[in-house]
C-alpha atoms as a PDB file:
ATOM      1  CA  UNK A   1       0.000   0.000   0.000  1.00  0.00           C
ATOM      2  CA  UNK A   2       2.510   2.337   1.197  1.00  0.00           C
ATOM      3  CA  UNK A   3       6.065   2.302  -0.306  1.00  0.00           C
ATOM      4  CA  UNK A   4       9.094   3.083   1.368  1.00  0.00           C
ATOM      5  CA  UNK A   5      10.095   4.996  -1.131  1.00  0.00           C
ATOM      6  CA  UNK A   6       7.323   7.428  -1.633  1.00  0.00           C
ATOM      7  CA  UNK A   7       7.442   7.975   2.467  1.00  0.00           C
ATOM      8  CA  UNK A   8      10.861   8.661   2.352  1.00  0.00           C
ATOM      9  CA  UNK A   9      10.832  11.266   0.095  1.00  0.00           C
ATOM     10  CA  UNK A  10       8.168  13.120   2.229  1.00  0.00           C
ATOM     11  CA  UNK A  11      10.720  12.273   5.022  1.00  0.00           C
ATOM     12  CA  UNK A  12      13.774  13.962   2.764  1.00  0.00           C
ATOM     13  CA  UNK A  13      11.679  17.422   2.265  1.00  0.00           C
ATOM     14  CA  UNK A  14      11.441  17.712   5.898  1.00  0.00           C
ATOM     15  CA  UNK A  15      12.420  21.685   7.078  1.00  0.00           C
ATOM     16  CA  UNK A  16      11.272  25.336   5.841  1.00  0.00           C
ATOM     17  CA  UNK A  17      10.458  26.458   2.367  1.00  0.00           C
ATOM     18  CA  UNK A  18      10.411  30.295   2.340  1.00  0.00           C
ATOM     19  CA  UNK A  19       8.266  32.341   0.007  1.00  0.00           C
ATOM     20  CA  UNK A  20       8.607  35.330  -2.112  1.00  0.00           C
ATOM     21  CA  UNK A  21       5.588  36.983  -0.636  1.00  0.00           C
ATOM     22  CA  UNK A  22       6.825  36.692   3.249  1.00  0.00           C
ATOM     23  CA  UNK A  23       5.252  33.536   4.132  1.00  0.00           C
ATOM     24  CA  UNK A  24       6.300  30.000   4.629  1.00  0.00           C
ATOM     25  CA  UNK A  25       6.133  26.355   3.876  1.00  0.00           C
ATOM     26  CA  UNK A  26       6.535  23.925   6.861  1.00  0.00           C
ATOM     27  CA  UNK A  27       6.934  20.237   6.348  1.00  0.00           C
ATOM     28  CA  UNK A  28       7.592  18.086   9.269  1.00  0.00           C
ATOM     29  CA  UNK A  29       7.740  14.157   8.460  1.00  0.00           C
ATOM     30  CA  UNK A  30       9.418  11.279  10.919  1.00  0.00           C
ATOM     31  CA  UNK A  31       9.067   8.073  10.827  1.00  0.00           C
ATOM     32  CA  UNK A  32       7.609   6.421  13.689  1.00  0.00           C
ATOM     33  CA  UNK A  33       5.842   3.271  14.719  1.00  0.00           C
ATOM     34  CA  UNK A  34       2.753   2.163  12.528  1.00  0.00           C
ATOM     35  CA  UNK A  35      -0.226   2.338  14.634  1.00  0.00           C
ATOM     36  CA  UNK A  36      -4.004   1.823  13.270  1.00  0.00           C
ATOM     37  CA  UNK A  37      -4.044   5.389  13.295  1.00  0.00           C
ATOM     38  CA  UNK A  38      -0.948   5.984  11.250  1.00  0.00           C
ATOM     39  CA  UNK A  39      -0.345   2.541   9.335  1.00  0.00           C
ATOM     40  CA  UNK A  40       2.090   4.299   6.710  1.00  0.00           C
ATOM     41  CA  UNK A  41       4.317   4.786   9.708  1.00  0.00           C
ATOM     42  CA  UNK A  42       4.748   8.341   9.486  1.00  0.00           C
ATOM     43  CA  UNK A  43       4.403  11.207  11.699  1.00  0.00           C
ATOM     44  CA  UNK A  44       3.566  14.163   9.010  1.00  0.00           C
ATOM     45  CA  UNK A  45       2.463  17.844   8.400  1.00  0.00           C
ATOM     46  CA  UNK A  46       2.299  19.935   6.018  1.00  0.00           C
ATOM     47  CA  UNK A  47       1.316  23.759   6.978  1.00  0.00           C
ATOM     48  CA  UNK A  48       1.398  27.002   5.031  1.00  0.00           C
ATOM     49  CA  UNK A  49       2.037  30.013   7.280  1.00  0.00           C
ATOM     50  CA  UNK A  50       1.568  33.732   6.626  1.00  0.00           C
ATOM     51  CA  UNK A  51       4.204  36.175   7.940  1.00  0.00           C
ATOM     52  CA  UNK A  52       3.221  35.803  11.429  1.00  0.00           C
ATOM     53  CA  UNK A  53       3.773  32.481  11.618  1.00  0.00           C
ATOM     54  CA  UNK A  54       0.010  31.540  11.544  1.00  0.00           C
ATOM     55  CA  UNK A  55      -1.132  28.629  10.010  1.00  0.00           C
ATOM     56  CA  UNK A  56      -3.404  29.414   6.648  1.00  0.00           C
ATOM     57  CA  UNK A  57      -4.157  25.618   5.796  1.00  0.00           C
ATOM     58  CA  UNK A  58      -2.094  22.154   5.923  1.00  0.00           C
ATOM     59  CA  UNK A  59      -2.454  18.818   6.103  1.00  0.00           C
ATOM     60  CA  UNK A  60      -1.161  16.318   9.007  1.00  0.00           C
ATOM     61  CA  UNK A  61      -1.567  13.649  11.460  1.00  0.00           C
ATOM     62  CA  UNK A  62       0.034  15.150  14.427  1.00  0.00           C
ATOM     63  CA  UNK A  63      -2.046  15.376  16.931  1.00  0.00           C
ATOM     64  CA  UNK A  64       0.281  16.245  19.573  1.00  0.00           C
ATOM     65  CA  UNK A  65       0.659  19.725  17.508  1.00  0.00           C
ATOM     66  CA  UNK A  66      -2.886  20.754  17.039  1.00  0.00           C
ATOM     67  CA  UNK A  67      -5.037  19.618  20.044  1.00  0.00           C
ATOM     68  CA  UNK A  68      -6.883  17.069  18.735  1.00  0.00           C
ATOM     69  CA  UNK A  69      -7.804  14.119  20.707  1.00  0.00           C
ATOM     70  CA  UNK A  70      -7.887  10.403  20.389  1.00  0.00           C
ATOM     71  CA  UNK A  71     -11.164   9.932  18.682  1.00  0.00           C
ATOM     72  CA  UNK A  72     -10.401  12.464  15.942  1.00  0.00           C
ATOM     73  CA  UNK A  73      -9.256  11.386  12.692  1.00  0.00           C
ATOM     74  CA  UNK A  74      -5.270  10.995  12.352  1.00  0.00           C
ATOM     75  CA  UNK A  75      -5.024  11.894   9.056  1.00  0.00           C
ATOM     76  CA  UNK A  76      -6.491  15.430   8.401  1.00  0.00           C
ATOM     77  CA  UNK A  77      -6.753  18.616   6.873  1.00  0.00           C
ATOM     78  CA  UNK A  78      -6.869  22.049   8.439  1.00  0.00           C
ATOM     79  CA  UNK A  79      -9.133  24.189   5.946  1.00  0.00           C
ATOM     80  CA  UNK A  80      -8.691  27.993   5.394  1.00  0.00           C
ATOM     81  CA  UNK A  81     -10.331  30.318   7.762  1.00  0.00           C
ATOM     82  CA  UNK A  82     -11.577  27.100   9.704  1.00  0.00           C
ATOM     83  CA  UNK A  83      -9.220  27.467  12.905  1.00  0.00           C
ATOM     84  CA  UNK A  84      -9.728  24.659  15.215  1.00  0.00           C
ATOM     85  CA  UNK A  85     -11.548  22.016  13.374  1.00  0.00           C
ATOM     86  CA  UNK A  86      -9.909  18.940  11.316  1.00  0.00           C
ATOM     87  CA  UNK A  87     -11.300  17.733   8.054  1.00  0.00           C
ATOM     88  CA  UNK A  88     -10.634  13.852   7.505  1.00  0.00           C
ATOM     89  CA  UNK A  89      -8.321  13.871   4.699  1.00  0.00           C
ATOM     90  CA  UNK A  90      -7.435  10.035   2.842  1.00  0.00           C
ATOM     91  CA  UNK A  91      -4.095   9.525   2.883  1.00  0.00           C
ATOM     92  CA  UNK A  92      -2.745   8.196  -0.096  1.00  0.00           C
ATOM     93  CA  UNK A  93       0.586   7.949  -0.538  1.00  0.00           C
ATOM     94  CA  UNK A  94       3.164  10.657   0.207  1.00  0.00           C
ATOM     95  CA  UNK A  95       3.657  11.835  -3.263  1.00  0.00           C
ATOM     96  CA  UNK A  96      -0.284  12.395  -3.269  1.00  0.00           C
ATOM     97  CA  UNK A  97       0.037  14.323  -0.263  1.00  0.00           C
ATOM     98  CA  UNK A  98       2.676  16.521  -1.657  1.00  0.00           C
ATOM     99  CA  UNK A  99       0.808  16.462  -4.518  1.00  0.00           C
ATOM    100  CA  UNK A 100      -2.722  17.890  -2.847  1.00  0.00           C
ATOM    101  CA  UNK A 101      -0.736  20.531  -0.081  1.00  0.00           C
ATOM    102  CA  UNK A 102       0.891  22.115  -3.459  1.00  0.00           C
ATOM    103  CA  UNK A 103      -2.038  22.574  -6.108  1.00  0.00           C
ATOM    104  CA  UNK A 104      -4.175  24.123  -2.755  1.00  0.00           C
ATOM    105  CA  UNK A 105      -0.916  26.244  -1.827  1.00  0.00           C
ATOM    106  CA  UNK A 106      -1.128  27.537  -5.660  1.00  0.00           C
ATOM    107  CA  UNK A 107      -4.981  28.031  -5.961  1.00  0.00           C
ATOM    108  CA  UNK A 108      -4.863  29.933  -2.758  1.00  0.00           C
ATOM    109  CA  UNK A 109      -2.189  32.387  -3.528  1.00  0.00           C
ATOM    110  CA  UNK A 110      -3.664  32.940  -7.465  1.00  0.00           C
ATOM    111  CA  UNK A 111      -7.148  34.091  -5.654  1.00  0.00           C
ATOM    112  CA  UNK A 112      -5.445  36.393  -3.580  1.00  0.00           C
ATOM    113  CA  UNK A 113      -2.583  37.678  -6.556  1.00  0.00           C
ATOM    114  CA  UNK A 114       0.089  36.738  -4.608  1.00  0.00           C
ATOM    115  CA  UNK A 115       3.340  34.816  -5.900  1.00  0.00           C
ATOM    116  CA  UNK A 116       3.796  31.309  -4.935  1.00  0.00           C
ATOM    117  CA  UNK A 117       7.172  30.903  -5.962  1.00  0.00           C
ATOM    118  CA  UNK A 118       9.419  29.874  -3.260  1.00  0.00           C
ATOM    119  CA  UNK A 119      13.390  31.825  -2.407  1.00  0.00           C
ATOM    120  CA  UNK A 120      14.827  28.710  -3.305  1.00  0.00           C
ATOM    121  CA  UNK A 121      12.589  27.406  -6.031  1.00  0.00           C
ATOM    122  CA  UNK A 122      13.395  23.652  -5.569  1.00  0.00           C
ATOM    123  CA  UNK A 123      10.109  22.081  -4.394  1.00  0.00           C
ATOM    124  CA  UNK A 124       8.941  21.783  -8.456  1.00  0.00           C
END
């Protein structure tokens, strides 16, 4: 289901992805134990900040970062302008995920007329 491969490049872009507009990419991703709530064993998020630091939108199964509790769902997203609440997001595989976090990252910053292009341009 879940290739090594595929999680480990998730695992590779781990750190900080600064924009041209003043924001930031953050992509956290560790492996850890596969549990029935993360059977890829993976311990992932992927967040888009604004220039405060606060999180616009991302996608993870951390709950020890956001709050959430046991019964939530592990794998989530956390929609714009919907602080607080987690969306149940199906996880894939890795490159998906990358995949999904990127084309919302672009759609968001072409409504607003922003740039999405990163300082270091790599992540294409």
């Amino acid at each position: 289901m879940f290739t090594h491969k595929d999680l480990a490049a998730l695992v590779e872009m781990a750190g900080v992805l600064l924009m041209e507009n003043g924001w930031q990419v953050v992509i956290r991703a560790e492996w850890v134990d596969s549990t029935e709530q993360q059977p890829h064993g993976l311990d992932y998020a992927l967040i888009l900040q604004d220039e405060s630091g606060e999180r616009i939108f991302g996608f993870d199964n951390s709950h020890a970062f956001d709050g959430a509790s046991v019964e939530d769902c592990w794998d989530h997203e956390h929609k714009i302008g919907r602080v607080g609440q987690r969306f149940p997001y199906q996880f894939v595989s890795a490159s998906q995920l990358i995949t999904d976090f990127f084309e919302k990252l672009d759609a968001y910053c072409a409504d607003r007329g922003v740039s999405s292009r990163f300082l270091d341009d790599d992540h294409e």
